[in-house]
N, C-alpha and C. Protein backbone atom coordinates (compact mmCIF):
# COMPACT_ATOMS: atom_id res chain seq x y z
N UNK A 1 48.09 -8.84 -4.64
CA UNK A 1 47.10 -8.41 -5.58
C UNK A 1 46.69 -6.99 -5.32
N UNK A 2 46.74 -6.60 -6.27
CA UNK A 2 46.16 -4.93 -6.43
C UNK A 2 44.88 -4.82 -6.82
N UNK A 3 43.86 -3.72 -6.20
CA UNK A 3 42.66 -3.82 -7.03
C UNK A 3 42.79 -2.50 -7.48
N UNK A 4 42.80 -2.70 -8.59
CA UNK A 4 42.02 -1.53 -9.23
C UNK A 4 40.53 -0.62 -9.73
N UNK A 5 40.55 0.59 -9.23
CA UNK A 5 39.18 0.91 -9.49
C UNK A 5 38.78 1.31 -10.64
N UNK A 6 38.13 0.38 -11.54
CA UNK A 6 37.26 1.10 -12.80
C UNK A 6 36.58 2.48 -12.60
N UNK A 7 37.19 3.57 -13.59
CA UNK A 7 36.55 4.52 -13.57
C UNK A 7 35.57 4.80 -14.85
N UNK A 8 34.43 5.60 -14.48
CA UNK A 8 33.63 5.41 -15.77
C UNK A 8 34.76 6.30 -16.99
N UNK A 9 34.21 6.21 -18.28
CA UNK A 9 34.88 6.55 -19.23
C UNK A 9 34.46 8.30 -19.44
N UNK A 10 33.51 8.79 -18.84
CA UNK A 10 33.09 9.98 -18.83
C UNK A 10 32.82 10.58 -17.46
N UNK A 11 33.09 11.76 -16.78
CA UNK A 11 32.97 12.33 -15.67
C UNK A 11 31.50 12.54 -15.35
N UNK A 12 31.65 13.45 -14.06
CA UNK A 12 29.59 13.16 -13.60
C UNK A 12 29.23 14.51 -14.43
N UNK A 13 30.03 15.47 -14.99
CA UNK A 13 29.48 16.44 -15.75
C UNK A 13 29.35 16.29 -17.06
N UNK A 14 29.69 15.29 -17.46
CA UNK A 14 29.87 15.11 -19.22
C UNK A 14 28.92 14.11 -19.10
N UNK A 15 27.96 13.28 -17.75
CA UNK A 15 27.18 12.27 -18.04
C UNK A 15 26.10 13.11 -17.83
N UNK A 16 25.93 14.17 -16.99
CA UNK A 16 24.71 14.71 -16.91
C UNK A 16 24.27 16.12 -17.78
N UNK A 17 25.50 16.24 -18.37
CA UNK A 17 25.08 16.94 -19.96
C UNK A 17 24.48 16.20 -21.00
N UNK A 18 24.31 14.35 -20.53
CA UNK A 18 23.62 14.02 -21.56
C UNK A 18 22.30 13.27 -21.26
N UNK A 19 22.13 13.64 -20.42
CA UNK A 19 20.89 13.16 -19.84
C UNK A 19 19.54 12.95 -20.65
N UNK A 20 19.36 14.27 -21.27
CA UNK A 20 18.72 14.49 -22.21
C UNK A 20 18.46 13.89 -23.31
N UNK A 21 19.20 13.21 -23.46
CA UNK A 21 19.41 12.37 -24.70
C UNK A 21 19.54 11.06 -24.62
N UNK A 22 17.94 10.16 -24.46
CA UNK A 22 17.28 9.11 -23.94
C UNK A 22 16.17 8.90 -25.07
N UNK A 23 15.82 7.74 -24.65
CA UNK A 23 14.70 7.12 -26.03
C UNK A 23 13.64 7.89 -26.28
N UNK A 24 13.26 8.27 -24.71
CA UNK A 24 11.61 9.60 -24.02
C UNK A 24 11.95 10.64 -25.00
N UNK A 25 13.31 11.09 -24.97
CA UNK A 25 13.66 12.29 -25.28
C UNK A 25 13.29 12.63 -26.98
N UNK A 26 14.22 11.81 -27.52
CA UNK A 26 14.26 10.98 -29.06
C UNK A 26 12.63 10.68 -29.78
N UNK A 27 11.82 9.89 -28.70
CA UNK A 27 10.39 9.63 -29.24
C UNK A 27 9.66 10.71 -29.33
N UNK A 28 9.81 12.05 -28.47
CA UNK A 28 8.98 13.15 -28.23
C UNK A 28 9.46 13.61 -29.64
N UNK A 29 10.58 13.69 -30.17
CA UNK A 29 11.36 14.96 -31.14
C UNK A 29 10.77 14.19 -32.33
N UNK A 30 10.60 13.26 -32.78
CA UNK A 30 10.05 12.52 -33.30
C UNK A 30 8.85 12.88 -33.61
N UNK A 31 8.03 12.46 -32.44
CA UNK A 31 6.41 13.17 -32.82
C UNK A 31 6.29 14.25 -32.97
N UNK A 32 6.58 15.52 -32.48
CA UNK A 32 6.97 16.55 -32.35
C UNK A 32 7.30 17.33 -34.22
N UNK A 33 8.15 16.42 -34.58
CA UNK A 33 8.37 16.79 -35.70
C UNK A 33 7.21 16.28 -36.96
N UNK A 34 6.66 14.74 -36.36
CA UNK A 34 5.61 14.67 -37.12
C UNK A 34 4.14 15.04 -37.40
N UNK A 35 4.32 15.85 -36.14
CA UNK A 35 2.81 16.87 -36.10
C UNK A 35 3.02 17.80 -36.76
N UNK A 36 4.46 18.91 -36.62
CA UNK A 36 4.64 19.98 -37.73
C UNK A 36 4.36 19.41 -38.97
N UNK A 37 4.44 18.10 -39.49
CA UNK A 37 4.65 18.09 -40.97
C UNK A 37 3.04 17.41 -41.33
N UNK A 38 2.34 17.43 -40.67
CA UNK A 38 1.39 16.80 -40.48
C UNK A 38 0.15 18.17 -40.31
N UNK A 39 0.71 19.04 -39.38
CA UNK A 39 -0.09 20.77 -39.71
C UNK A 39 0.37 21.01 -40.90
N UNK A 40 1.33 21.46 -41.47
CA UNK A 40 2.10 21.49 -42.56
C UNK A 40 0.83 21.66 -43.51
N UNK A 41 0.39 19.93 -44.23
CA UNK A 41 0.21 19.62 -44.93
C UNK A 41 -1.50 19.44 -44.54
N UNK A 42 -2.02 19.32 -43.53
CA UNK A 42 -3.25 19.76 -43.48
C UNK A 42 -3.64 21.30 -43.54
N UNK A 43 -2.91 21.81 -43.18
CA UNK A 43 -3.31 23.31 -43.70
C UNK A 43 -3.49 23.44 -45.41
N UNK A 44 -2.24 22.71 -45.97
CA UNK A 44 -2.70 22.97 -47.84
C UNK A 44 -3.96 22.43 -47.99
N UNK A 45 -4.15 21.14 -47.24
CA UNK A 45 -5.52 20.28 -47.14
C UNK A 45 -6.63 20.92 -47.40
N UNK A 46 -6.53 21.89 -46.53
CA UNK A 46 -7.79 22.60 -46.14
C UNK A 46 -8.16 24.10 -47.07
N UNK A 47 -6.86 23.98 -47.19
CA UNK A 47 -6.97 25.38 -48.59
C UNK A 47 -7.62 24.79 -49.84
N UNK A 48 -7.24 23.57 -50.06
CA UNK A 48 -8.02 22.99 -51.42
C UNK A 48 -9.10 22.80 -51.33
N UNK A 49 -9.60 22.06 -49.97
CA UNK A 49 -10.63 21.43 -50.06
C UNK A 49 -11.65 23.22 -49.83
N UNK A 50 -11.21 24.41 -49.28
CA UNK A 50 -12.17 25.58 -49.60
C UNK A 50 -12.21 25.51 -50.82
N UNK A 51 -11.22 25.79 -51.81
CA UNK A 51 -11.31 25.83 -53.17
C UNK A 51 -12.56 25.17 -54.18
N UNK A 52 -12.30 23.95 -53.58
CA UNK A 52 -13.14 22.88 -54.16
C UNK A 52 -14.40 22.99 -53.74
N UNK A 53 -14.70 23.63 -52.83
CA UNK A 53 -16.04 23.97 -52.11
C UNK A 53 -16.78 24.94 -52.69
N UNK A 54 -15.85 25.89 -52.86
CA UNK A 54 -15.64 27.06 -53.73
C UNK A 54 -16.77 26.65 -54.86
N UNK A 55 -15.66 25.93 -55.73
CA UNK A 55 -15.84 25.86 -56.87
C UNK A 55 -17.36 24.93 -57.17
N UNK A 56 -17.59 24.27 -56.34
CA UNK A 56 -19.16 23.08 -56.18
C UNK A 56 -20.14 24.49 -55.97
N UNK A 57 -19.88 25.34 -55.44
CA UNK A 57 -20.70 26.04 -54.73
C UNK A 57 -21.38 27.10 -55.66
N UNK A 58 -19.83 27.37 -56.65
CA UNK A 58 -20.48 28.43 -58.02
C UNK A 58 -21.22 27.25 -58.88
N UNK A 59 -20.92 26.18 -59.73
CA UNK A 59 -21.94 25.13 -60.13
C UNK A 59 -22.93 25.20 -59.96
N UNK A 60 -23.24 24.87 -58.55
CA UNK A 60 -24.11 24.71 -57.63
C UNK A 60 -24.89 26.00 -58.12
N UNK A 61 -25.06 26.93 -57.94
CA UNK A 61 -25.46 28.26 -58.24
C UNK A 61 -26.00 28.66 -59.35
N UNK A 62 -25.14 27.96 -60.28
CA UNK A 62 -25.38 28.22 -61.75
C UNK A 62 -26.85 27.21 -62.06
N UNK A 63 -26.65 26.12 -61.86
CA UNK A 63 -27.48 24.94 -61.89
C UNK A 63 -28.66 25.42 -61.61
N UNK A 64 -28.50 26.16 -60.72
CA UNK A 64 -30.01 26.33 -59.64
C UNK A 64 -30.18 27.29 -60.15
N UNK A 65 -29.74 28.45 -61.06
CA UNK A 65 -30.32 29.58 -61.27
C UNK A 65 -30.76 28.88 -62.88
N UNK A 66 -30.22 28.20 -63.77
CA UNK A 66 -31.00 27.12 -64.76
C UNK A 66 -32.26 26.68 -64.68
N UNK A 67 -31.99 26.07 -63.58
CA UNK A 67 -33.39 25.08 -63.32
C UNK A 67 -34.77 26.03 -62.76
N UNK A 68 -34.32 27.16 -62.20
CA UNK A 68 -35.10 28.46 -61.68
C UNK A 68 -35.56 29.03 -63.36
N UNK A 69 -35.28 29.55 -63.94
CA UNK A 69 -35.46 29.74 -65.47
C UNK A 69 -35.97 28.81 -65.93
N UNK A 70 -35.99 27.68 -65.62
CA UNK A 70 -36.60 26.82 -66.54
C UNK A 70 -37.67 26.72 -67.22
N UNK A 71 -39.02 27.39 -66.26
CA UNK A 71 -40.30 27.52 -66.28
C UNK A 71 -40.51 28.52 -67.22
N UNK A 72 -40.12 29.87 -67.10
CA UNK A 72 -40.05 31.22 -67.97
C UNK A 72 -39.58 30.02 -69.21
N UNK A 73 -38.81 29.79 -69.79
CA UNK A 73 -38.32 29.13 -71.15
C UNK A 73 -38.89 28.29 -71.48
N UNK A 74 -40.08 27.53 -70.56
CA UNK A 74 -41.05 26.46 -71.19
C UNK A 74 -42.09 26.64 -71.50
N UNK A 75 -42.55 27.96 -71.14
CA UNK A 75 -43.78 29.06 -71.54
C UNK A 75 -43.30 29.61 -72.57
N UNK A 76 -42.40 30.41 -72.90
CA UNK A 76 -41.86 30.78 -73.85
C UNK A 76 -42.57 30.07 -75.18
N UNK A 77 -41.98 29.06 -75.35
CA UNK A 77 -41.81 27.35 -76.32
C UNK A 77 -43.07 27.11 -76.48
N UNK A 78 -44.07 27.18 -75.05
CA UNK A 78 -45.60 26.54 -75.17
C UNK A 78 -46.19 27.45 -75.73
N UNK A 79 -46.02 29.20 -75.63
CA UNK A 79 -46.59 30.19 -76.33
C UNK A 79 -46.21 30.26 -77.53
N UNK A 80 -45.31 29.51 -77.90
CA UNK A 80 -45.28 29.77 -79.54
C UNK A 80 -45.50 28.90 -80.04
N UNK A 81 -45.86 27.74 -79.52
CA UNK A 81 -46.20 27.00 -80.37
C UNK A 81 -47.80 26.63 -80.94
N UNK A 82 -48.35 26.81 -79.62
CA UNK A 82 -49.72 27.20 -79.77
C UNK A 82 -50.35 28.55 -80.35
N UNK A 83 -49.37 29.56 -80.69
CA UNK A 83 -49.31 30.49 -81.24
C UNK A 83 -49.75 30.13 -82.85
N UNK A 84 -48.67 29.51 -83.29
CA UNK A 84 -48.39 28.63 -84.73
C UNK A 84 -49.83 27.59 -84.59
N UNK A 85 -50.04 26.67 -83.65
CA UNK A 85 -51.07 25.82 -84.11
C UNK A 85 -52.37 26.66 -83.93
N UNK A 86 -52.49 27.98 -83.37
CA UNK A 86 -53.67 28.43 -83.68
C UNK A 86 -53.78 29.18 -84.83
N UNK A 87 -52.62 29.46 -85.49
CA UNK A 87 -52.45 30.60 -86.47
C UNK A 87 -52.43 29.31 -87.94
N UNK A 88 -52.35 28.58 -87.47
CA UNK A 88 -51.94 27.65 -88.80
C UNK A 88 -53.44 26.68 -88.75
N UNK A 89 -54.12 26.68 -87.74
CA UNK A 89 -56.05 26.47 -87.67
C UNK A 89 -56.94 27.50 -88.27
N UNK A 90 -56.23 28.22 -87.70
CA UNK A 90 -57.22 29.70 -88.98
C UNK A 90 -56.91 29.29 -90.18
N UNK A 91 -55.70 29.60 -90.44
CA UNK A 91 -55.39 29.71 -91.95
C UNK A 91 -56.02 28.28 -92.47
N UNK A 92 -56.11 27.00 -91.87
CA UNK A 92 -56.80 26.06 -92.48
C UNK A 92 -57.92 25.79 -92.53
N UNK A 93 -58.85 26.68 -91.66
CA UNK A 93 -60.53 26.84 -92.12
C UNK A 93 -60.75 28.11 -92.91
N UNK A 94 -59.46 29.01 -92.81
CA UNK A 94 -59.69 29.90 -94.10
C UNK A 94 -59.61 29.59 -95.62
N UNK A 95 -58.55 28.34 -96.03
CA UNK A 95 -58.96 28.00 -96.73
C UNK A 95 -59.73 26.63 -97.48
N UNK A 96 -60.30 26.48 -96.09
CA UNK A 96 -61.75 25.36 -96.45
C UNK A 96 -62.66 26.26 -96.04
N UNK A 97 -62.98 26.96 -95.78
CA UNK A 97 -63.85 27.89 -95.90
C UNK A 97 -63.99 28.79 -97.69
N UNK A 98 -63.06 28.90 -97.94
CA UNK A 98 -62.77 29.76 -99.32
C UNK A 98 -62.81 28.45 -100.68
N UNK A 99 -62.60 27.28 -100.09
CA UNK A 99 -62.77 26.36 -100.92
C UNK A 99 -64.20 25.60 -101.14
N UNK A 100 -64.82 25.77 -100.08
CA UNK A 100 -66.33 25.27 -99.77
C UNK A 100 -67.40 26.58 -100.69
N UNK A 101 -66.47 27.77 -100.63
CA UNK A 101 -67.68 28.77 -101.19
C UNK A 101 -67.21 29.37 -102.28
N UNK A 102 -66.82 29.17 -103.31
CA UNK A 102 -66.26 30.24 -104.26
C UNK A 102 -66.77 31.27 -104.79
């Protein structure tokens, strides 16, 4: 009987050129790649959501400079109208006054 020695199918330099290339290795490149795409897309995230902040913020602005005016424009309205009901009280004892005395 002869024994023969099994040799591996790859030398010790062609096994330790692949060393690297293990599940550790594989799981890192993995995450690795899913954080880039993951900054990626939180960065557009964050560009919109300024936008949108943006944009609440002019609203926002407008609203409040409305509601700031509001008072000036309800004086406005109250001065003329009492304007008219005092101007339209004259004119109606002017002429019950002119009707009471001929």
């Amino acid at each position: 009987m002869s024994t023969t020695v099994e040799r591996p199918y790859l030398g010790l330099p062609a096994r330790l050129s692949q060393v690297w290339l293990n599940r550790w290795t594989l799981l890192f490149i993995l995450i690795f790649v899913q954080l880039l795409s993951t900054a990626t897309f939180l960065k557009s995230d964050i560009q919109n959501a300024q936008r949108d902040a943006l944009a609440a913020c002019s609203a926002l602005e407008q609203s409040a400079s409305v509601v700031a005016s509001l008072p000036h424009f309800m004086a406005q309205g109250l001065n003329a109208m009492t304007e008219k009901g005092i101007e339209g009280g004259v004119s109606a004892l002017a002429k019950t006054y002119a009707h009471l005395n001929p």
